[in-house]
Structure formats: C-alpha cells, structure tokens
N, C-alpha and C. Protein backbone atom coordinates (compact mmCIF):
# COMPACT_ATOMS: atom_id res chain seq x y z
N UNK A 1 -162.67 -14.03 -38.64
CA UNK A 1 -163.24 -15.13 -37.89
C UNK A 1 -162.50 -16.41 -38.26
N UNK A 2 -162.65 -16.84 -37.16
CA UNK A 2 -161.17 -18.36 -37.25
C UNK A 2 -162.92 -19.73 -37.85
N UNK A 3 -162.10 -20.29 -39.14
CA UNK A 3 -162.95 -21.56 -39.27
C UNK A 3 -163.13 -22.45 -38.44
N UNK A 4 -164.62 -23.19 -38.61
CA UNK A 4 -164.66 -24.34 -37.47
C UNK A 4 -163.78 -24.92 -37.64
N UNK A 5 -163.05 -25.74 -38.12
CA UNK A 5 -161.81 -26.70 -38.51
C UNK A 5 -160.89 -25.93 -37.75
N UNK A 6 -160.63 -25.23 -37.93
CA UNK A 6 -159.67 -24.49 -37.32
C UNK A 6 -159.77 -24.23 -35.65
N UNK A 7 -160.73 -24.34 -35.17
CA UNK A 7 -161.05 -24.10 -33.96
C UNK A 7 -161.26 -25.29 -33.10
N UNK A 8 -161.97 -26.66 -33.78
CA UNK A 8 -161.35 -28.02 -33.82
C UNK A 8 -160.14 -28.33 -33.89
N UNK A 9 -158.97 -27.87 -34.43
CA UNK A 9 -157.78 -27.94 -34.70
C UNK A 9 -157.13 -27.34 -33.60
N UNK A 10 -157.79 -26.30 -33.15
CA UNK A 10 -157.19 -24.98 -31.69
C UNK A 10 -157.21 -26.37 -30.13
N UNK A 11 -158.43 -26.20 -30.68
CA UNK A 11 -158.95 -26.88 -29.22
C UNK A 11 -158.91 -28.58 -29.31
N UNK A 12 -158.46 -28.85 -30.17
CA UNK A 12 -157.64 -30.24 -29.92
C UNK A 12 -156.35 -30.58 -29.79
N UNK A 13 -155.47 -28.99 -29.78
CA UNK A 13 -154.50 -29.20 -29.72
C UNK A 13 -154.00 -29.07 -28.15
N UNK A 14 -155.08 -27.70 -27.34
CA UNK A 14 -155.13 -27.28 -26.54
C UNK A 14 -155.53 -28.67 -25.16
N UNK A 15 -156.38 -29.23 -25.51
CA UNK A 15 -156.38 -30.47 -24.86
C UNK A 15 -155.32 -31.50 -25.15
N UNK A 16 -154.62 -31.38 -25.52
CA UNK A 16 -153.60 -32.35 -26.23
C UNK A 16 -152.29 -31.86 -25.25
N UNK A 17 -152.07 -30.42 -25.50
CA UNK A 17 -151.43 -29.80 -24.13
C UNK A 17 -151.56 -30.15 -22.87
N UNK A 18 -152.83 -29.52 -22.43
CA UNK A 18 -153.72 -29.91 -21.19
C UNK A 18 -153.25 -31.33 -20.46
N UNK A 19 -153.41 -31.87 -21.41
CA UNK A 19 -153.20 -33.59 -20.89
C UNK A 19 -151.47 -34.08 -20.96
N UNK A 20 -150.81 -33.60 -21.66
CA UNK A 20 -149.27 -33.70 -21.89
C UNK A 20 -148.55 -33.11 -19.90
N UNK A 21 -149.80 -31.74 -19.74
CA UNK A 21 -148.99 -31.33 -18.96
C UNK A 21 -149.59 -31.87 -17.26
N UNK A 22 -151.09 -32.46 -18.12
CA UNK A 22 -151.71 -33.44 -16.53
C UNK A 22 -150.11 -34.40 -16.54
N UNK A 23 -149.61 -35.20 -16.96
CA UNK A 23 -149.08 -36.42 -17.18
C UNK A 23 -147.68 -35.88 -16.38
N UNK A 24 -147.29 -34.57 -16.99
CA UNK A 24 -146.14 -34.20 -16.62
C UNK A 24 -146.14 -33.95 -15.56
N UNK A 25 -147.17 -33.34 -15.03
CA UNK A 25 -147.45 -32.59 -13.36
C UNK A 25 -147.50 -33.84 -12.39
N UNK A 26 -148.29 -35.60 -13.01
CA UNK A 26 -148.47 -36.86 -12.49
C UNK A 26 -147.37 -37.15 -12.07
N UNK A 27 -146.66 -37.47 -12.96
CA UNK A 27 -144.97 -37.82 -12.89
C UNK A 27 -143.88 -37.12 -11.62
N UNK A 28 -144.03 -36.08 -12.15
CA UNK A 28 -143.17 -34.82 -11.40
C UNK A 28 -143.89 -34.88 -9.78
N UNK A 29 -144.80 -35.46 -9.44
CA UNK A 29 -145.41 -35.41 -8.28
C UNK A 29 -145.09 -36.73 -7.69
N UNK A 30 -144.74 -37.61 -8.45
CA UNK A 30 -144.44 -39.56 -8.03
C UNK A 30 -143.40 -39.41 -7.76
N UNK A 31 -142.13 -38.38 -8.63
CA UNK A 31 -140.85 -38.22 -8.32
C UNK A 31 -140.84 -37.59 -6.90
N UNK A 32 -141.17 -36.43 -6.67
CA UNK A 32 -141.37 -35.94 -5.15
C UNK A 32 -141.66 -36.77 -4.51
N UNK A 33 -142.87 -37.72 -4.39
CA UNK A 33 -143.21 -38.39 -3.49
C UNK A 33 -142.13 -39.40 -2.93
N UNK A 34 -141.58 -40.17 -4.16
CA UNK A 34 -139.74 -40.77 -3.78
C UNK A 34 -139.03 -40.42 -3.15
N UNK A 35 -138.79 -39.08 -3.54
CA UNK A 35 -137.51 -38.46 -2.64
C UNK A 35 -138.00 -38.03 -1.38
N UNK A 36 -139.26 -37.79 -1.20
CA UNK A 36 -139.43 -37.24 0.38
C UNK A 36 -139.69 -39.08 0.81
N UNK A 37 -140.23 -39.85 0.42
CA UNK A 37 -140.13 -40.79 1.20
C UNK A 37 -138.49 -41.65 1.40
N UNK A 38 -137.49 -41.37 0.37
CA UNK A 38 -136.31 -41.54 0.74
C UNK A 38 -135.56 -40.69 1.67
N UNK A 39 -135.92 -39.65 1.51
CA UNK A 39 -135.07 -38.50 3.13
C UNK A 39 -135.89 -38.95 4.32
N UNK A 40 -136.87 -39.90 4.08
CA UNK A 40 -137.61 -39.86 5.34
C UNK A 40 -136.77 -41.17 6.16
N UNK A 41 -136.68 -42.16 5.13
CA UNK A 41 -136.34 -43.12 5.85
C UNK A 41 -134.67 -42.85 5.83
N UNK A 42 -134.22 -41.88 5.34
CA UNK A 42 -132.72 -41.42 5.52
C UNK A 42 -133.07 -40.94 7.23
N UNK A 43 -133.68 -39.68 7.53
CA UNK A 43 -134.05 -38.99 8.76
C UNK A 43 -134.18 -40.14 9.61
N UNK A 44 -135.18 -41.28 9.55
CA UNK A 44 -135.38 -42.33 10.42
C UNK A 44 -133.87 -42.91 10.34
N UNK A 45 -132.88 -43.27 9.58
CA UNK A 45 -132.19 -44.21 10.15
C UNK A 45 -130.86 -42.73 11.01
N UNK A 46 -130.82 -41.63 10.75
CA UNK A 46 -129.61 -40.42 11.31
C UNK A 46 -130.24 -40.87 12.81
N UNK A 47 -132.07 -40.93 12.87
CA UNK A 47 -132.27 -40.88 14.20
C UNK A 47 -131.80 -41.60 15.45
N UNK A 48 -132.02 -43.02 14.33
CA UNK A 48 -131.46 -44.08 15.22
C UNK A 48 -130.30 -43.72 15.94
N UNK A 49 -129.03 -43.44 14.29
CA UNK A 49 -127.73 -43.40 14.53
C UNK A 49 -127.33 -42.15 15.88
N UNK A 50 -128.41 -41.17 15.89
CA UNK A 50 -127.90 -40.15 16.91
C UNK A 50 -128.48 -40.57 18.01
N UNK A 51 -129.14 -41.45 18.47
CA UNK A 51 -130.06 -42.17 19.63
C UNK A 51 -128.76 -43.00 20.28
N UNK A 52 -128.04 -43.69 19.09
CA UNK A 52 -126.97 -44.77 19.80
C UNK A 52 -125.81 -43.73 20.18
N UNK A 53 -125.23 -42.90 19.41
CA UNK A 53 -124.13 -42.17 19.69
C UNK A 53 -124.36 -41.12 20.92
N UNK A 54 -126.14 -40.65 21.57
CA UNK A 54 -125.78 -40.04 22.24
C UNK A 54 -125.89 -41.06 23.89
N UNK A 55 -126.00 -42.33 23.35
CA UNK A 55 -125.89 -43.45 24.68
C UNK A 55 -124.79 -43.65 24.79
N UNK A 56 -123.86 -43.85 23.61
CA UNK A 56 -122.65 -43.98 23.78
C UNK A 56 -121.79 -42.56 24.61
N UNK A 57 -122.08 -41.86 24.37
CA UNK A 57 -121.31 -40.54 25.11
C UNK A 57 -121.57 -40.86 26.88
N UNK A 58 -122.97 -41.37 26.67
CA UNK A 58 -123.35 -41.23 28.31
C UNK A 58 -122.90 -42.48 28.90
N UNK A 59 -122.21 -42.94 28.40
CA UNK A 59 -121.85 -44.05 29.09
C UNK A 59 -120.01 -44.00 29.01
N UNK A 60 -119.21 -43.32 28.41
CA UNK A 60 -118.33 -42.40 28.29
C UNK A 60 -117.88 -41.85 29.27
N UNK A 61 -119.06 -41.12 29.22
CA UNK A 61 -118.71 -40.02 30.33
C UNK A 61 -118.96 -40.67 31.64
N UNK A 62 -120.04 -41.84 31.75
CA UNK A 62 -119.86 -42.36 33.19
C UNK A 62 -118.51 -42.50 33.12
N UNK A 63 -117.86 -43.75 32.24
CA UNK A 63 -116.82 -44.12 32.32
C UNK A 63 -115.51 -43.31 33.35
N UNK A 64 -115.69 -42.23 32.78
CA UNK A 64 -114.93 -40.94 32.98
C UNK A 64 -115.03 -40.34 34.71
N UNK A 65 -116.56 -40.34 34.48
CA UNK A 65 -117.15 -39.84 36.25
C UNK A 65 -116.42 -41.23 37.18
N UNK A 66 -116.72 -42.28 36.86
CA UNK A 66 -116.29 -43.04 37.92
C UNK A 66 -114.49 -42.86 38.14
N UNK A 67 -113.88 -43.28 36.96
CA UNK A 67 -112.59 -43.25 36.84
C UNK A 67 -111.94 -41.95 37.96
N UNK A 68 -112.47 -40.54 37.85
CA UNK A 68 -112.09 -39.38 38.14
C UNK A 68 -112.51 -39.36 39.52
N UNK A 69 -113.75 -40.22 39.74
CA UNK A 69 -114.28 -40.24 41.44
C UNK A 69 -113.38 -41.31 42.33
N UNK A 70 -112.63 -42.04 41.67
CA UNK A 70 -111.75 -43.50 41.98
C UNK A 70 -110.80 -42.59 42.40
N UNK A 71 -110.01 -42.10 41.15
CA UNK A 71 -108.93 -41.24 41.52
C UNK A 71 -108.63 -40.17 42.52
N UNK A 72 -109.60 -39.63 42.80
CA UNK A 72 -109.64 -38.12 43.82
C UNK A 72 -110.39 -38.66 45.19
N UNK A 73 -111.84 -39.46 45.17
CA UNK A 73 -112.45 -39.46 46.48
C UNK A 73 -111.50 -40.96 47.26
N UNK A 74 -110.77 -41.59 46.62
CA UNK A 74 -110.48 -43.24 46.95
C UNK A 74 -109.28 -43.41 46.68
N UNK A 75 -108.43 -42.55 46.05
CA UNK A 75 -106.92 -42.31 46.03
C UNK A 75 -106.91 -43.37 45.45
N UNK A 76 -107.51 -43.85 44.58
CA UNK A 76 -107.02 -45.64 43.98
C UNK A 76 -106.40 -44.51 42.45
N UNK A 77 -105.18 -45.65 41.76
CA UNK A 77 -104.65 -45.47 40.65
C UNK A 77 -104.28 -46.56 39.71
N UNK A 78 -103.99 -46.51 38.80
CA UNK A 78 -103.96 -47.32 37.79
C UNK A 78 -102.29 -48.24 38.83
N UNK A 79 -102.28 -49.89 38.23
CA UNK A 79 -101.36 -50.28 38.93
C UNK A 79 -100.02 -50.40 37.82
N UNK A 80 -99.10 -50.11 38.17
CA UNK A 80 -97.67 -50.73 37.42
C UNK A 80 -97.70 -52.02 37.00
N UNK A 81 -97.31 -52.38 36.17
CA UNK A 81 -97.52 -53.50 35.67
C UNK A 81 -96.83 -54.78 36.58
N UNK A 82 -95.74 -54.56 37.71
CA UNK A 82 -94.92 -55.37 38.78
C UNK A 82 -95.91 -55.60 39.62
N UNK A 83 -97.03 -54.78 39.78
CA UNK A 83 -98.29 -55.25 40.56
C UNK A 83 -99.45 -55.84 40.39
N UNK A 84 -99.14 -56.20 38.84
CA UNK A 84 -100.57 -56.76 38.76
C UNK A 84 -99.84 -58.42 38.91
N UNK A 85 -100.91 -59.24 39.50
CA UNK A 85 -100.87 -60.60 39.53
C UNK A 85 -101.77 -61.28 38.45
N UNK A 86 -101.42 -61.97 37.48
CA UNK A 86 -102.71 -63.33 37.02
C UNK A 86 -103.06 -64.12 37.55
N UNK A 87 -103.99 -64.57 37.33
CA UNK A 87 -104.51 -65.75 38.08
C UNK A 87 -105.18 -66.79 37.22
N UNK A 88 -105.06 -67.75 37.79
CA UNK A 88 -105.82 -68.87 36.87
C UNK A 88 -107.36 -69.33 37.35
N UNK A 89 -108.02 -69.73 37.00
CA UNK A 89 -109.34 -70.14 37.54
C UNK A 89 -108.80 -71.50 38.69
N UNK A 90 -109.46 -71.83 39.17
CA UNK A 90 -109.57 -73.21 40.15
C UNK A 90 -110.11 -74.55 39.30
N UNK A 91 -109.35 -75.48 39.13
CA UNK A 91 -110.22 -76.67 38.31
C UNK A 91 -109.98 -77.95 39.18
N UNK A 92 -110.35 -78.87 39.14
CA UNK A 92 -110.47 -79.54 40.15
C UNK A 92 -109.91 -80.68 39.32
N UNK A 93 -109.10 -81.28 39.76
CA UNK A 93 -108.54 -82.42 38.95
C UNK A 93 -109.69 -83.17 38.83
N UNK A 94 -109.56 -84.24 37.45
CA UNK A 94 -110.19 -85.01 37.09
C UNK A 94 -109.77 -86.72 37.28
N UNK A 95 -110.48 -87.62 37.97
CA UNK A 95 -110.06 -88.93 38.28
C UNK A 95 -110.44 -89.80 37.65
C-alpha cells in the first residue's frame, strides 16, 4: 500500500501535469488560430489577385476579338508608318 504522502505526492504531481499540458494544449491552439487566420487573409488577398487577373484576360481577349474582327470583317490593317499623319490640336491665337 502506497503512503498518504505519497499519494499526495502522486496526485500533486499528476495535476501539476494535467495543468502543464492544459497550458500546452492553450498555446498550441492560439498558434493554430494565427496561422489559419493568416492563410485566411493570404486566401482573401490570391482572391482579389485572381478577380483582377481574370478581368484582365477578359479584356485581352476583347482586345484581341475586336482587333481580329477589324482585320477579317472590315479589311482595316495596321498603317505603315508613311501613312500615319500627326496632328496638332487647334489653339486659337492669343491677343
């Protein structure tokens, strides 16, 4: 038979555990909570970034649709550079 002291000694050590490993399990659960709230706001900002890149494609590819509908339905083409003219704006003299 184990002495009372000894069983005081068991079971104060055993709570002494108990509580070492509440603290550890506390911790280890605050750390999780960090990292999922950092992948979250990682996930929120990829979202953004794939929200803009897939506007950017679609506007691309208009680019592309018009260019290719210019070319084939309107026979229009890019001009030689002997054809393009500059121009200046209109200003109206000053008196």
């Amino acid at each position: 038979m184990i002495s009372p002291f000894s069983q005081v000694v068991l079971l104060a050590g055993a709570v002494l555990a108990s509580g070492v490993g509440v603290v550890y399990t506390h911790h280890a659960n605050r750390q999780l909570f960090i990292e999922i709230q950092k992948r979250q706001a990682e996930r929120d900002q990829l979202e953004i970034e794939w929200e803009l890149l897939q506007l950017e494609q679609s506007t691309l590819v208009t680019d592309i649709a018009v260019e290719k509908a210019a070319r084939t339905r309107l026979n229009m083409r890019i001009p030689n550079p002997g054809e393009v003219l500059y121009i200046t704006p209109y200003e109206p003299s000053k008196k």
